[in-house]
N, C-alpha and C. Protein backbone atom coordinates (compact mmCIF):
# COMPACT_ATOMS: atom_id res chain seq x y z
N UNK A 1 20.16 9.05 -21.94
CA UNK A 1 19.50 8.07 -22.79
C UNK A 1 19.62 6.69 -22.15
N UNK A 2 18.37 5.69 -22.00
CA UNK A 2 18.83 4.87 -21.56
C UNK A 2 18.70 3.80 -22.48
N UNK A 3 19.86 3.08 -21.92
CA UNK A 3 20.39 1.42 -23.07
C UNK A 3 19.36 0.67 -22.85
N UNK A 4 19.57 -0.64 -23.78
CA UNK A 4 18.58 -2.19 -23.44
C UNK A 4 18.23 -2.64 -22.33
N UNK A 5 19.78 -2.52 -21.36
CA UNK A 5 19.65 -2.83 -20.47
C UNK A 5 19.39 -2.27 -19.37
N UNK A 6 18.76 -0.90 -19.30
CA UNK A 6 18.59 -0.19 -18.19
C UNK A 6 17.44 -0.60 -17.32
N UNK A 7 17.03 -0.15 -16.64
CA UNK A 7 15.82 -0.79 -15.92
C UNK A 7 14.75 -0.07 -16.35
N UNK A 8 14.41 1.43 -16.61
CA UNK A 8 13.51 1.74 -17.21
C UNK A 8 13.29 1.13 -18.56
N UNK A 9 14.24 0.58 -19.24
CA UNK A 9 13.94 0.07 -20.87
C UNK A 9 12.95 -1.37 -20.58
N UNK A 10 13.93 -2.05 -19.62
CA UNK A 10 13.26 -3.54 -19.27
C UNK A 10 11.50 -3.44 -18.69
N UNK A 11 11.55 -2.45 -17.90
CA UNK A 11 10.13 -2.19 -17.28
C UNK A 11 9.17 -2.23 -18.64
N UNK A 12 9.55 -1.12 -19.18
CA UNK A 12 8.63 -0.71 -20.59
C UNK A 12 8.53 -1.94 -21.10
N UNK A 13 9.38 -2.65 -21.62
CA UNK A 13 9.29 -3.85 -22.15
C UNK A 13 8.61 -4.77 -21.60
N UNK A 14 8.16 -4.60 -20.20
CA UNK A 14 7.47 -5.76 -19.55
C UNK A 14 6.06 -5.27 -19.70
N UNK A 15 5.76 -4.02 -19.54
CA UNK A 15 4.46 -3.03 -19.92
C UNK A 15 4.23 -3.17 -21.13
N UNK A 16 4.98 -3.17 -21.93
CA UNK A 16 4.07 -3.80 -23.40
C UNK A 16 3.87 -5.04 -23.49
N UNK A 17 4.81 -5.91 -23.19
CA UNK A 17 4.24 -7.16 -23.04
C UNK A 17 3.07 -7.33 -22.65
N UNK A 18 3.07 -6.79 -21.19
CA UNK A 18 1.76 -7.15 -20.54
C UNK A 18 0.12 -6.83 -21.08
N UNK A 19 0.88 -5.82 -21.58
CA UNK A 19 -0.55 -5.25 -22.77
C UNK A 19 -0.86 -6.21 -23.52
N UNK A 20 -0.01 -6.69 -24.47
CA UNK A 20 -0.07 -7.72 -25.35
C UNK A 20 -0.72 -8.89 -25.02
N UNK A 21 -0.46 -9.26 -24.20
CA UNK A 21 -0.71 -10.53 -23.02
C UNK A 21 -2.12 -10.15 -23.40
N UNK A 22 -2.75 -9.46 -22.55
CA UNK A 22 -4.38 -8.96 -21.90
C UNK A 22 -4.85 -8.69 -22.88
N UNK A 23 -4.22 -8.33 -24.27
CA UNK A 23 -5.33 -8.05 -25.38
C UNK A 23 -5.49 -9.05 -26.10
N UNK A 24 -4.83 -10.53 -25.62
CA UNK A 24 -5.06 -11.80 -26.04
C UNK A 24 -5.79 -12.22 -25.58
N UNK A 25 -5.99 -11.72 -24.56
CA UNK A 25 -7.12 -12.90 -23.70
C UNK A 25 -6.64 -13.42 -22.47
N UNK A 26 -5.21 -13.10 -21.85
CA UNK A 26 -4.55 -13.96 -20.98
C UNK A 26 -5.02 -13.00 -19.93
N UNK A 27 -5.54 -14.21 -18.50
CA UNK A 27 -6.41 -13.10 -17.58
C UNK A 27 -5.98 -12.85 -16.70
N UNK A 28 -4.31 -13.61 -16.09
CA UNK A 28 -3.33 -12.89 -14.93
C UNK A 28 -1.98 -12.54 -15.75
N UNK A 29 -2.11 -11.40 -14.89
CA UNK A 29 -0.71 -11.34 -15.80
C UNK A 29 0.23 -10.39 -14.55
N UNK A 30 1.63 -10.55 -14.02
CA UNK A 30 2.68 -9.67 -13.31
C UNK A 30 3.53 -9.19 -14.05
N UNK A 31 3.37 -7.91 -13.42
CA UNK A 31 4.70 -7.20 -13.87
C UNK A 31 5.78 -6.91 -12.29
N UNK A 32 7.12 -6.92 -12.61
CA UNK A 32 7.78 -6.68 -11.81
C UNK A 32 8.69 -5.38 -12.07
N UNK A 33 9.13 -4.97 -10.98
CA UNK A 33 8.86 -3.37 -10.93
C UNK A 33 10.26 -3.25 -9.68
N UNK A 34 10.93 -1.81 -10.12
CA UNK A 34 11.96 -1.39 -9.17
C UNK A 34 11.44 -0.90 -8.12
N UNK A 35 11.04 -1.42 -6.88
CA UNK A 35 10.40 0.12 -5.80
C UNK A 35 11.64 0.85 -4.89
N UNK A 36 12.78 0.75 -5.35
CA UNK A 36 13.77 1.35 -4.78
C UNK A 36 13.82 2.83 -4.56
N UNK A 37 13.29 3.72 -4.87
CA UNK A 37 12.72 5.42 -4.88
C UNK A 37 11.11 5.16 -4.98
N UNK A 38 10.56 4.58 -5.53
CA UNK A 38 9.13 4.75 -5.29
C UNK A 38 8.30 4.08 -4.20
N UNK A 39 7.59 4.80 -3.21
CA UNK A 39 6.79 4.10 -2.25
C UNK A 39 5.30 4.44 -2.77
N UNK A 40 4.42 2.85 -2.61
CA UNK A 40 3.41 3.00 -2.80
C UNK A 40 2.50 2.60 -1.04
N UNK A 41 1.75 3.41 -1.15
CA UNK A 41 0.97 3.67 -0.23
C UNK A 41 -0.52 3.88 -0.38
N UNK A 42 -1.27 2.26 0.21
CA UNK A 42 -2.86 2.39 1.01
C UNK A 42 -3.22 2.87 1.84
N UNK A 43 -4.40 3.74 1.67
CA UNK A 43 -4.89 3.84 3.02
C UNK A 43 -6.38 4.67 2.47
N UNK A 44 -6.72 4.58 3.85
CA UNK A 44 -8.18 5.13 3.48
C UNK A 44 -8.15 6.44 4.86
N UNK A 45 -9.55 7.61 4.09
CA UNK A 45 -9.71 8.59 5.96
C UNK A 45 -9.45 7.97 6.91
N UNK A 46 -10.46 7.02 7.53
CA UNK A 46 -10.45 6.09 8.63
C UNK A 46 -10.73 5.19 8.27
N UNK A 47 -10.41 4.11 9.91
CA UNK A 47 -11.05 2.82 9.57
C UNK A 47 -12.00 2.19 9.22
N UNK A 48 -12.58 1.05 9.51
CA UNK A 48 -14.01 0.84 9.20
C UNK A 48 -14.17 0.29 10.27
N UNK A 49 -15.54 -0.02 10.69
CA UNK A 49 -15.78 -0.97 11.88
C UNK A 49 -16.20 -2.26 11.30
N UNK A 50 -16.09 -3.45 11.94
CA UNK A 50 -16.57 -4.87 11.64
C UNK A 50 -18.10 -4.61 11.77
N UNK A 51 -18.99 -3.58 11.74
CA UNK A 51 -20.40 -3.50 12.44
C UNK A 51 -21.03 -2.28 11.84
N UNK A 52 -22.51 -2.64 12.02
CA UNK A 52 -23.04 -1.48 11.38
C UNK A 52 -23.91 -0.40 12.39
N UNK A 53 -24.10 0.28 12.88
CA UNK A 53 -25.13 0.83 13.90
C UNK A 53 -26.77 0.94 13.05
N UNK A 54 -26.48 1.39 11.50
CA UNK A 54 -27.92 1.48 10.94
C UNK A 54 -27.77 0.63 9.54
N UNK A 55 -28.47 0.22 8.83
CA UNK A 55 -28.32 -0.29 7.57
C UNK A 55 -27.82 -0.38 6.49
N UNK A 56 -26.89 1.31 6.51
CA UNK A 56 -26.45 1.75 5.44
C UNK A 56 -24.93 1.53 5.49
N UNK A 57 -24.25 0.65 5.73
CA UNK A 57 -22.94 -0.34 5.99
C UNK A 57 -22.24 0.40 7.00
N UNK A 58 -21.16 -0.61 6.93
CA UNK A 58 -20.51 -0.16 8.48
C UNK A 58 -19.78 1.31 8.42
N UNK A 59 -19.48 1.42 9.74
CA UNK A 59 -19.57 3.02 10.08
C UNK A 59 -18.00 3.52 10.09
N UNK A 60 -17.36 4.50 10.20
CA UNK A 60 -16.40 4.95 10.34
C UNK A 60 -15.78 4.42 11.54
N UNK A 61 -14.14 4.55 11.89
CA UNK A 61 -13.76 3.76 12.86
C UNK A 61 -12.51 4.97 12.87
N UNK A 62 -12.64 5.75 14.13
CA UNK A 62 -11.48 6.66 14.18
C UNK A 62 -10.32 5.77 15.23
N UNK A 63 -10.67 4.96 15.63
CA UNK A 63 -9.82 4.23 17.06
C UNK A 63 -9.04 2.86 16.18
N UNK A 64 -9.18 2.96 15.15
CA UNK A 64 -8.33 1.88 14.81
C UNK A 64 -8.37 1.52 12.85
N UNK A 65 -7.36 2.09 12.44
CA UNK A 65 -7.02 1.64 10.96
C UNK A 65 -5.94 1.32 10.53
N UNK A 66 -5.90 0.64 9.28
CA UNK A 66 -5.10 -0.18 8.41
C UNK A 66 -4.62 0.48 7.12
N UNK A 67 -3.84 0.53 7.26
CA UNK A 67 -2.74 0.94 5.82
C UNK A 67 -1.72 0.05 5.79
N UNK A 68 -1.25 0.07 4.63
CA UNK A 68 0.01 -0.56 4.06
C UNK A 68 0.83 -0.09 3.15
N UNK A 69 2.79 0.09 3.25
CA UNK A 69 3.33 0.45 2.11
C UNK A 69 4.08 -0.17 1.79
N UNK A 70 4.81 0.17 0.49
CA UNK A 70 5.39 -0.98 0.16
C UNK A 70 6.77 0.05 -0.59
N UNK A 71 7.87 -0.85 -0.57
CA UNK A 71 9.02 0.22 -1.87
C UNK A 71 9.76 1.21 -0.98
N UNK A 72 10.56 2.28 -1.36
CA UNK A 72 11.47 3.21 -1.16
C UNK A 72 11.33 3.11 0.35
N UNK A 73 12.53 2.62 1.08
CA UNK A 73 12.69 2.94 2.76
C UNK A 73 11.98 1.96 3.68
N UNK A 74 11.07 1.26 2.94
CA UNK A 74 10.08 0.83 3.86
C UNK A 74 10.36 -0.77 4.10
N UNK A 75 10.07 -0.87 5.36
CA UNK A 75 11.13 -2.37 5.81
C UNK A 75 9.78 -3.74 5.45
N UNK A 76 10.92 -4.66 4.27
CA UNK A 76 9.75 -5.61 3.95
C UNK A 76 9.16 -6.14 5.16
N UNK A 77 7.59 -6.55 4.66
CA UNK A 77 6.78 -7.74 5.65
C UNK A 77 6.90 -7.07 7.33
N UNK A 78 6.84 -6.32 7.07
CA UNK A 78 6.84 -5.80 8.73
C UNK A 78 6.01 -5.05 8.99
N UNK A 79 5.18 -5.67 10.15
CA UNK A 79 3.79 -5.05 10.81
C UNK A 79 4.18 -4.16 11.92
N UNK A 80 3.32 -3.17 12.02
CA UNK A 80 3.19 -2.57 13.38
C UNK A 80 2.06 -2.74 13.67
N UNK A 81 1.94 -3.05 14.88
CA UNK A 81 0.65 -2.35 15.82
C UNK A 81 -0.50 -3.29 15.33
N UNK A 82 -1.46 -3.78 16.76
CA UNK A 82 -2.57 -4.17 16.39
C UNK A 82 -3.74 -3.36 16.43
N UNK A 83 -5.01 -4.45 16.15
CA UNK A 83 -6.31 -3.96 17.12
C UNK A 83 -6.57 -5.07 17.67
N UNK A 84 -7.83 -4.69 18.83
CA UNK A 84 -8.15 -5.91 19.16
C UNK A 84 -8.77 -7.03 18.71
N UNK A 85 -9.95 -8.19 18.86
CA UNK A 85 -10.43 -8.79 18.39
C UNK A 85 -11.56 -8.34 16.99
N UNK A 86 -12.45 -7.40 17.37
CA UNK A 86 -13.07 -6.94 16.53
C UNK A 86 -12.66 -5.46 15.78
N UNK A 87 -11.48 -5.10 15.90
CA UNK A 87 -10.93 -4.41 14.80
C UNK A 87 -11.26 -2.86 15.11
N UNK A 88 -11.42 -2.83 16.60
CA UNK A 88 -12.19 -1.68 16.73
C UNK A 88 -11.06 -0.40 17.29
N UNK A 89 -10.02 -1.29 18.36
CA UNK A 89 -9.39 -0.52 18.90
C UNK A 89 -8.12 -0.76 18.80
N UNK A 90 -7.14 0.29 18.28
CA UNK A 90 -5.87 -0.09 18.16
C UNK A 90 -4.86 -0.87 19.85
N UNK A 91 -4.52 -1.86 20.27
CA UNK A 91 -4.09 -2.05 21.30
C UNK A 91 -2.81 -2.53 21.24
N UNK A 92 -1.88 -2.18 20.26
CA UNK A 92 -0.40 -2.81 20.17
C UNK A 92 0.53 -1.46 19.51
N UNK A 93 0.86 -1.13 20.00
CA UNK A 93 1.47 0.22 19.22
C UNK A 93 0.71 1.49 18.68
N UNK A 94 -0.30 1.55 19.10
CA UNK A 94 -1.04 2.60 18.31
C UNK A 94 -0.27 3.82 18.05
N UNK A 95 -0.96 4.32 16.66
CA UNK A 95 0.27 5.14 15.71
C UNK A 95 -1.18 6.51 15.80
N UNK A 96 -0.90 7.65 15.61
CA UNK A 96 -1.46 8.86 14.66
C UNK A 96 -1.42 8.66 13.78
N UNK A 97 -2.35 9.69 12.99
CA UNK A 97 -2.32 9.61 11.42
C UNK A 97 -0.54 10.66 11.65
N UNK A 98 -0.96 11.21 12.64
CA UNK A 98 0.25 12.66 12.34
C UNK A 98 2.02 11.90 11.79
N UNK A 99 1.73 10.90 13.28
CA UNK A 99 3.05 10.22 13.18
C UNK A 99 3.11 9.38 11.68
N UNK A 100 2.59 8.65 11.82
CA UNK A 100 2.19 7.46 10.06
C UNK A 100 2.56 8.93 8.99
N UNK A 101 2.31 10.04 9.20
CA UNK A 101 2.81 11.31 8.01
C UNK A 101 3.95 11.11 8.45
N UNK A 102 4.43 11.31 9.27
CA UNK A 102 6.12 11.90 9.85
C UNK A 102 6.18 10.75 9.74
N UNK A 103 6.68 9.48 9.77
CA UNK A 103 7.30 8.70 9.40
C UNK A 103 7.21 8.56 7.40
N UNK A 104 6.56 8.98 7.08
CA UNK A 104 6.36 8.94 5.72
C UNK A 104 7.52 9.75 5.18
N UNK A 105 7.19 11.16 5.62
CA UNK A 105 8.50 12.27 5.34
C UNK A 105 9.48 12.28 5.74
N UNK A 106 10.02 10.97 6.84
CA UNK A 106 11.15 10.56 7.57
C UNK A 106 11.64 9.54 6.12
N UNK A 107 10.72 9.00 5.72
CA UNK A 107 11.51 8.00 4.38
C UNK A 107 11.58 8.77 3.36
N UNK A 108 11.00 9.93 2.90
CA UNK A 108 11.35 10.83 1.91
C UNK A 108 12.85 11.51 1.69
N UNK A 109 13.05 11.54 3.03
CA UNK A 109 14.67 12.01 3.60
C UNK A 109 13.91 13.19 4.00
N UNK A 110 12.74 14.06 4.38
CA UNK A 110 12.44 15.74 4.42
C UNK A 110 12.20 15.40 6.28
């Protein structure tokens, strides 16, 4: 059971608040949150390109993408790896998707 002061009680409490907040009318609102076991993780299939080849927006980009995580294991504010100028080609560390998994399941502890 957890007390007043547990961190799941405080969270909830900030989640209703925040409800409360937004059904007033108030139009930013933060919540702050434990990510100490939970990692959240962006990402998309592939990249995108800065460019389009036909009209129907820009095209897939297998040579260079962007993700970001945040929480459980994962070292704040710290970048890996670039691309170059137009976003096309990874040229500073380039990662796999395989490895970016295995490092994922390396912070899981598996």
């Amino acid at each position: 059971m957890d007390g007043p002061d547990s961190p799941r009680t405080a969270y909830g409490r900030q989640c209703l608040l925040a409800r409360r907040l937004v059904e007033r009318g108030v139009r930013f609102v933060e919540l702050s949150c434990l990510l100490d076991s939970t990692r959240v993780v962006w990402a998309g299939k592939f990249g995108r390109t800065p460019f389009a080849q036909d009209s129907d927006g820009r095209d897939h980009n297998p040579y260079g993408f962007t993700i970001w995580m945040a929480g459980g294991g994962v070292k704040p504010r710290h970048i890996y790896g670039a691309t170059d100028d137009f976003g096309y080609h990874a040229i500073e560390n380039p990662c796999t998707v395989y490895n970016m998994w295995a490092t994922m399941l390396h912070l899981m502890g598996d």
